[in-house]
Protein backbone atom coordinates (compact mmCIF):
# COMPACT_ATOMS: atom_id res chain seq x y z
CA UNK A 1 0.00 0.00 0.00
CA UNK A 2 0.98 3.38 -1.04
CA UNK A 3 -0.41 6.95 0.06
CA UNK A 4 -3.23 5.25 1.10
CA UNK A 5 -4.03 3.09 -2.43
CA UNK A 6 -3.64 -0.41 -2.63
CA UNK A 7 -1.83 -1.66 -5.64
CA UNK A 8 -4.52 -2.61 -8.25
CA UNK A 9 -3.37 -5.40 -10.00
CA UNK A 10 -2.50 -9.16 -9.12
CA UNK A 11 -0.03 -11.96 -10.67
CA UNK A 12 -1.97 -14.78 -9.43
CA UNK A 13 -5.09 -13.82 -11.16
CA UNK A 14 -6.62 -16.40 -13.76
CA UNK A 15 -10.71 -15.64 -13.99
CA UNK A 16 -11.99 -12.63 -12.61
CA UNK A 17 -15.92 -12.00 -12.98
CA UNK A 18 -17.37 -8.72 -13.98
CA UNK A 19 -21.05 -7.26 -13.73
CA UNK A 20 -21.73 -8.86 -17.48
CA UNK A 21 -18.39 -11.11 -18.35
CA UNK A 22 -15.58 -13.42 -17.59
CA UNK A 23 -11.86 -12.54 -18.25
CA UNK A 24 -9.19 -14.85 -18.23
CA UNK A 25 -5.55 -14.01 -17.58
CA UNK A 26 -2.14 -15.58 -18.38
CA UNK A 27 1.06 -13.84 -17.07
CA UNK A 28 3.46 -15.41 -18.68
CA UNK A 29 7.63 -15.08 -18.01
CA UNK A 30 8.49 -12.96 -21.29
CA UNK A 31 6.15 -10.23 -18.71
CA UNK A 32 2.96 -8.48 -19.75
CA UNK A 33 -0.10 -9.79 -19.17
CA UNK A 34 -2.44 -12.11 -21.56
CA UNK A 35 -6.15 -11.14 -21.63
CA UNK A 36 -9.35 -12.72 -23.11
CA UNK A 37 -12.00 -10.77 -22.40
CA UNK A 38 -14.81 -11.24 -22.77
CA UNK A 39 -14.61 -15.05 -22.23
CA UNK A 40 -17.49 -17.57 -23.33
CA UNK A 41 -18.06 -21.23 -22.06
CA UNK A 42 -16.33 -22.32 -25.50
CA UNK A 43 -13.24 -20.38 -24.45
CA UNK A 44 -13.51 -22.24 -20.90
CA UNK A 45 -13.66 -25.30 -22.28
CA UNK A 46 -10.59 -25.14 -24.99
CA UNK A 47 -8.69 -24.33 -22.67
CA UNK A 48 -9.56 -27.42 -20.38
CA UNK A 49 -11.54 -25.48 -17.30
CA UNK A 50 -14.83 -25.77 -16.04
CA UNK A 51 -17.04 -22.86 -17.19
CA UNK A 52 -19.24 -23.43 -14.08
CA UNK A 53 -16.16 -23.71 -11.83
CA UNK A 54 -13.14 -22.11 -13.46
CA UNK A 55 -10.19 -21.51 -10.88
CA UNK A 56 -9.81 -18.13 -9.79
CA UNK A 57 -5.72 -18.19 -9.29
CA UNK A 58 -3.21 -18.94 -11.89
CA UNK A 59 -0.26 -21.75 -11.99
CA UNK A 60 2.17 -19.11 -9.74
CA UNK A 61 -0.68 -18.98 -6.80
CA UNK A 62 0.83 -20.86 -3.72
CA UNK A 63 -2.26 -22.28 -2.83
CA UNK A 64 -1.74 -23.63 -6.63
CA UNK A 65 1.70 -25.15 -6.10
CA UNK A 66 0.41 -26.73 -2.62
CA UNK A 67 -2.75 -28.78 -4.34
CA UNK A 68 -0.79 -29.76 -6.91
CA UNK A 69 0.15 -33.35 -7.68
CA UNK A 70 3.16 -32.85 -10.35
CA UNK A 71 6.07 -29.89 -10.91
CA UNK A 72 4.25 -29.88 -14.48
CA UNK A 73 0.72 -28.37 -12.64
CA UNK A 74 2.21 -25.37 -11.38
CA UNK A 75 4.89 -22.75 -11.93
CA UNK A 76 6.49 -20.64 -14.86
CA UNK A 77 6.50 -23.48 -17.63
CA UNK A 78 2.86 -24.38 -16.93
CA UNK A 79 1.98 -20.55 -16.71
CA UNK A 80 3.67 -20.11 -20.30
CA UNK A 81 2.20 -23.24 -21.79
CA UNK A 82 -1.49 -21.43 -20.94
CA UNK A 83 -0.60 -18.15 -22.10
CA UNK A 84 -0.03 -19.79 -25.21
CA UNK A 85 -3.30 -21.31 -25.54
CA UNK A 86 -4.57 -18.36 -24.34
CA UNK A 87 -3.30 -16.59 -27.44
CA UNK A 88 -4.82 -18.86 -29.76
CA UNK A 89 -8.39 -17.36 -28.31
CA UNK A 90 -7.54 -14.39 -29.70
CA UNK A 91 -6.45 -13.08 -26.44
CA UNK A 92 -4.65 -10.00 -26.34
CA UNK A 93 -0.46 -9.40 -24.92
CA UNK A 94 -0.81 -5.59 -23.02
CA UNK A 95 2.48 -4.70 -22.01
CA UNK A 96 1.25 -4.79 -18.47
CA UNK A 97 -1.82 -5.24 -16.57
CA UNK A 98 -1.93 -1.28 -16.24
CA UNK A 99 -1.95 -1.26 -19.49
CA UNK A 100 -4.97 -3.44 -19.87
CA UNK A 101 -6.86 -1.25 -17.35
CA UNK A 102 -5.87 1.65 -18.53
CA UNK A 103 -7.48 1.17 -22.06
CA UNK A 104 -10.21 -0.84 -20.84
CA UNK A 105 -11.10 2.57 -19.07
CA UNK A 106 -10.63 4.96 -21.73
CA UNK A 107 -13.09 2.43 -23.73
CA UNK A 108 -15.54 2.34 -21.30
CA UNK A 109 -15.49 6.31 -20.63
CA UNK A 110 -14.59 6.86 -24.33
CA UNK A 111 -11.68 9.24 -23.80
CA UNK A 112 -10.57 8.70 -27.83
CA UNK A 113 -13.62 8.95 -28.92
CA UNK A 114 -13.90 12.43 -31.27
CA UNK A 115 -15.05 15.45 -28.62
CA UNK A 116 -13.51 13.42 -25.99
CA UNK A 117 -14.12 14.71 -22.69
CA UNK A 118 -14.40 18.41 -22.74
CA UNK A 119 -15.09 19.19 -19.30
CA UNK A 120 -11.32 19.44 -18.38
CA UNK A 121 -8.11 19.00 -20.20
CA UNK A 122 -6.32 15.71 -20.78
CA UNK A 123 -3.64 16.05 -18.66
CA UNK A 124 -6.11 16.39 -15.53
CA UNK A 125 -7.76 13.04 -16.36
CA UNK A 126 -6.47 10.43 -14.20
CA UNK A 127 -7.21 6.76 -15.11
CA UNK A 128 -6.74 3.36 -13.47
CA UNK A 129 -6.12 5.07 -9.77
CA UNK A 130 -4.01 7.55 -10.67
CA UNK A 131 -2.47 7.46 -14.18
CA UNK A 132 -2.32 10.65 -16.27
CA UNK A 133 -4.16 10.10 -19.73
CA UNK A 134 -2.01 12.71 -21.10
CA UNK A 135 0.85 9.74 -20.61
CA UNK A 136 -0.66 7.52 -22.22
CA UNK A 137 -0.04 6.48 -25.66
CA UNK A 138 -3.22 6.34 -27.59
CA UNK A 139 -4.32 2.18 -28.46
CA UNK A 140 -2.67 0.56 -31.62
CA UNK A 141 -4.75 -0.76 -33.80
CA UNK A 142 -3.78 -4.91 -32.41
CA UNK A 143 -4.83 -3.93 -28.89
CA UNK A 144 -8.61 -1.86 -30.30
CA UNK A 145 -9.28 -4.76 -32.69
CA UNK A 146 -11.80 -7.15 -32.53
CA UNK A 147 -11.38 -10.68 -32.93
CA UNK A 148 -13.13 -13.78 -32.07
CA UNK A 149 -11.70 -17.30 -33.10
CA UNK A 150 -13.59 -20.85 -33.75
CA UNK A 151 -11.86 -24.21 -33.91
CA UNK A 152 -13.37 -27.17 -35.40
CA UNK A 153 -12.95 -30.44 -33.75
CA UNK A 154 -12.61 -31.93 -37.25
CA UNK A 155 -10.73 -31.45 -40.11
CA UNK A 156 -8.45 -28.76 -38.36
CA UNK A 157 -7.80 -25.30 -39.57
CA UNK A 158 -9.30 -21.96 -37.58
CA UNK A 159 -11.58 -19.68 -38.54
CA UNK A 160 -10.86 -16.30 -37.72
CA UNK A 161 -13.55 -12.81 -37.80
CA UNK A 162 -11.56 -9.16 -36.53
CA UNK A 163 -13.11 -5.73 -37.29
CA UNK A 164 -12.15 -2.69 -36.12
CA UNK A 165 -13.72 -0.70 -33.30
CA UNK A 166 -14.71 2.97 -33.40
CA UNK A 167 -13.81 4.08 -29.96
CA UNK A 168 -9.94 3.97 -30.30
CA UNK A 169 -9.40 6.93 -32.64
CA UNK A 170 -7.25 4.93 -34.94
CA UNK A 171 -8.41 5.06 -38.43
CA UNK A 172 -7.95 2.03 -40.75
CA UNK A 173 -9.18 1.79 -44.10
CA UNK A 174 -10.63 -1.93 -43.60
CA UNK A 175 -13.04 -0.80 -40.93
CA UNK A 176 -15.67 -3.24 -41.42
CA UNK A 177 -19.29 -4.12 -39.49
CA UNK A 178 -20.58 -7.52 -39.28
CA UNK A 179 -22.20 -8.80 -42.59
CA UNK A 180 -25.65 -8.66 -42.25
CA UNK A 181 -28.12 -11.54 -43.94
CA UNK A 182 -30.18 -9.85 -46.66
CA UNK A 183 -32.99 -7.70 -45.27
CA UNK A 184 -31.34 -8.22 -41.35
CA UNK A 185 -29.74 -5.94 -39.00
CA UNK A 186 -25.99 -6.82 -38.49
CA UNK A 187 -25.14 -10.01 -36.79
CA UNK A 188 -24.14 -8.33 -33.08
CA UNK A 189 -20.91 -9.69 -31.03
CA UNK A 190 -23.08 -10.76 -28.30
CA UNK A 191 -24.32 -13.69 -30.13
CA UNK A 192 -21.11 -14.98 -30.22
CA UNK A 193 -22.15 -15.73 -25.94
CA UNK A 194 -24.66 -18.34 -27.29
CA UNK A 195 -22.58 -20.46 -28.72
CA UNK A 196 -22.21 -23.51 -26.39
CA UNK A 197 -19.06 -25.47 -28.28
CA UNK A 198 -16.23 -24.33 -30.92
CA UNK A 199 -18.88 -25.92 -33.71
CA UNK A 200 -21.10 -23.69 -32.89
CA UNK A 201 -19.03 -20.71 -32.87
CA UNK A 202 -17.13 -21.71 -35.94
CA UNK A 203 -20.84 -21.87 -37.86
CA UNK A 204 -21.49 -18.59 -36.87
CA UNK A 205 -18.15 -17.09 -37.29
CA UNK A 206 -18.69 -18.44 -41.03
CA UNK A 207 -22.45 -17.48 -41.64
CA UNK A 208 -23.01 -14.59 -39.87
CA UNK A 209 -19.09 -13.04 -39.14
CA UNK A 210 -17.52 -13.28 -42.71
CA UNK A 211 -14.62 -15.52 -40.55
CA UNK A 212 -11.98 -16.34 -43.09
CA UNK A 213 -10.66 -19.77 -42.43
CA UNK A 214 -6.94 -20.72 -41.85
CA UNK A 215 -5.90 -24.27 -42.60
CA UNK A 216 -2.97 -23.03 -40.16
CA UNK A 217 -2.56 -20.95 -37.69
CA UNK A 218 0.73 -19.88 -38.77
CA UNK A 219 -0.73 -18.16 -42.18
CA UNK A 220 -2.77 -15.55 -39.95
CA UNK A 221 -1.61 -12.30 -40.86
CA UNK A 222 -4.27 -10.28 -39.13
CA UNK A 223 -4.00 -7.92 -36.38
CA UNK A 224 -4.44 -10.72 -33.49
CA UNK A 225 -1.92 -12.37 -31.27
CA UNK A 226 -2.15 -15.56 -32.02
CA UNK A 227 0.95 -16.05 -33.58
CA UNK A 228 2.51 -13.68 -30.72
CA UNK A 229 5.06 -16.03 -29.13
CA UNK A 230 6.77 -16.57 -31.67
CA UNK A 231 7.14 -13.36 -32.57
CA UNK A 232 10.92 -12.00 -32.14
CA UNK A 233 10.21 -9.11 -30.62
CA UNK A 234 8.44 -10.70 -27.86
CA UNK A 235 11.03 -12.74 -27.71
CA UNK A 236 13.37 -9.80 -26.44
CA UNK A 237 10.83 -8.33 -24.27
CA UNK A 238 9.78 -5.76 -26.71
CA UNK A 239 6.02 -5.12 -25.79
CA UNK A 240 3.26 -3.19 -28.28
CA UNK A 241 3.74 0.35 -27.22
CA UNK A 242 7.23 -0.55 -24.69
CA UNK A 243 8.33 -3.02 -22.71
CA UNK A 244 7.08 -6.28 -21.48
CA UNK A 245 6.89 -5.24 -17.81
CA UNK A 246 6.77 -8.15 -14.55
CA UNK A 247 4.38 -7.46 -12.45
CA UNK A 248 7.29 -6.16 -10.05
CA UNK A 249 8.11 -3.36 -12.79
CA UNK A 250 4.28 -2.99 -13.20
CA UNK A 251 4.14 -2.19 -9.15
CA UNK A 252 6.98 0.64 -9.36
CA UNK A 253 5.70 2.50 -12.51
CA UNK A 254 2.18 2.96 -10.67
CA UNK A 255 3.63 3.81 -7.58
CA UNK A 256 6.04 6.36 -9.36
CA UNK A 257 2.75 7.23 -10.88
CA UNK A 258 1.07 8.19 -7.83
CA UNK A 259 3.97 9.90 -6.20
CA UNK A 260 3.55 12.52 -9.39
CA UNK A 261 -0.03 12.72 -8.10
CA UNK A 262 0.67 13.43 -4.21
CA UNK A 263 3.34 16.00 -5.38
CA UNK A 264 0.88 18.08 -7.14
């Protein structure tokens, strides 16, 4: 605890609920954090975990390594292999869970959307207990996109829908809306909740999505992360807007953060 705040974020997380969603977490050793959010009982279930009892701590929670049975059920390795599965969700790799919050905020308040916020200037707005917004680099286009991903339990391959979203203030020419069946409204993301197995999200990722389907996962171009660990610049520790920051480095930037705040 710091000036009276307690330090907002966590490296044992794994689910955390919301008012209207799961999220899952990996925090893998390369540092950052690995979010899918929201998460659906299809995601819950490729990744092995019960939907209706998922475990609330990761593989580098003591309680973890105490209940488990082998080295292999706990610890950095098994932390890495589920960030890697993880990825293949179309998860996202912030460069830290502040970073994570801190976007997630400026969605949810829409501080890039055009007339953003006029009732006092940027560098008074303070996100995620204490950041300045004026700090913050707007989101790239890989951490605003959105992507859902469906995979078939036969005949391999992944299928694959991303469109842009309008609140991040990055313009892309390919920003595209959910096809719509003649005469229909747009198919809405929310639907995507419905769909109790990967079959069922793969059909509608094809018929109502546009998904384009990948015989392998390695000729995914997009703007995803599922191809993100193998990516050389993770590799090094290079993050999307910095570095890949441990949860220790995480701790110290916010707490450097809120000094700045106290000294004002």
């Amino acid at each position: 605890m710091v000036c009276g705040y307690s330090v907002p974020y966590s490296r044992h997380s794994r689910t955390v609920f919301g008012l209207t969603h799961a999220t899952i977490y990996a925090h893998p050793s390369r540092g950052g954090v690995i979010v899918l959010s929201p998460a659906y009982i299809a995601d819950f279930t490729f990744l092995g975990l019960d939907p209706l009892n998922p475990p609330l701590q990761n593989f580098l929670a003591p309680s973890v390594r105490v209940e488990a049975k082998t080295p292999i059920t706990y610890g950095l390795e098994a932390e890495d292999d589920f960030a890697r599965r993880l990825l293949l969700l179309g998860a996202k790799w912030y460069d830290s869970e502040a970073r994570f919050n801190i976007l997630t905020e400026m969605e949810n308040l829409g501080l890039w959307m055009a007339g953003e916020n006029q009732r006092k200037p940027k560098d008074e707005i303070r996100v995620d207990s204490g950041w300045r917004l004026s700090e913050q680099p707007p989101p790239t286009m890989r951490e605003k996109r959105r992507i859902s991903i469906g995979w078939p339990s036969e005949g391999g391959g992944v299928w694959v829908a991303e469109y842009d979203t309008a609140w991040g203030g990055v313009d892309e020419e390919d920003n595209l809306e959910p096809p719509a069946e003649p005469g229909q409204e747009p198919a809405e993301w929310g639907l995507l909740s419905l769909a109790a197995t990967m079959d069922e999200r793969c059909k509608l990722l094809k018929d109502r999505f546009g998904a384009k389907f990948h015989a392998d996962v390695r000729e995914y171009k997009g703007y995803g992360f599922l191809n993100a660990w193998d990516w050389e610049s993770n590799k090094h520790g290079e993050g999307e807007v910095g570095k890949l920051l441990s949860f220790e480095e995480t701790v110290e930037a916010w707490r450097n953060s809120l000094y700045r705040i106290d000294a004002v």
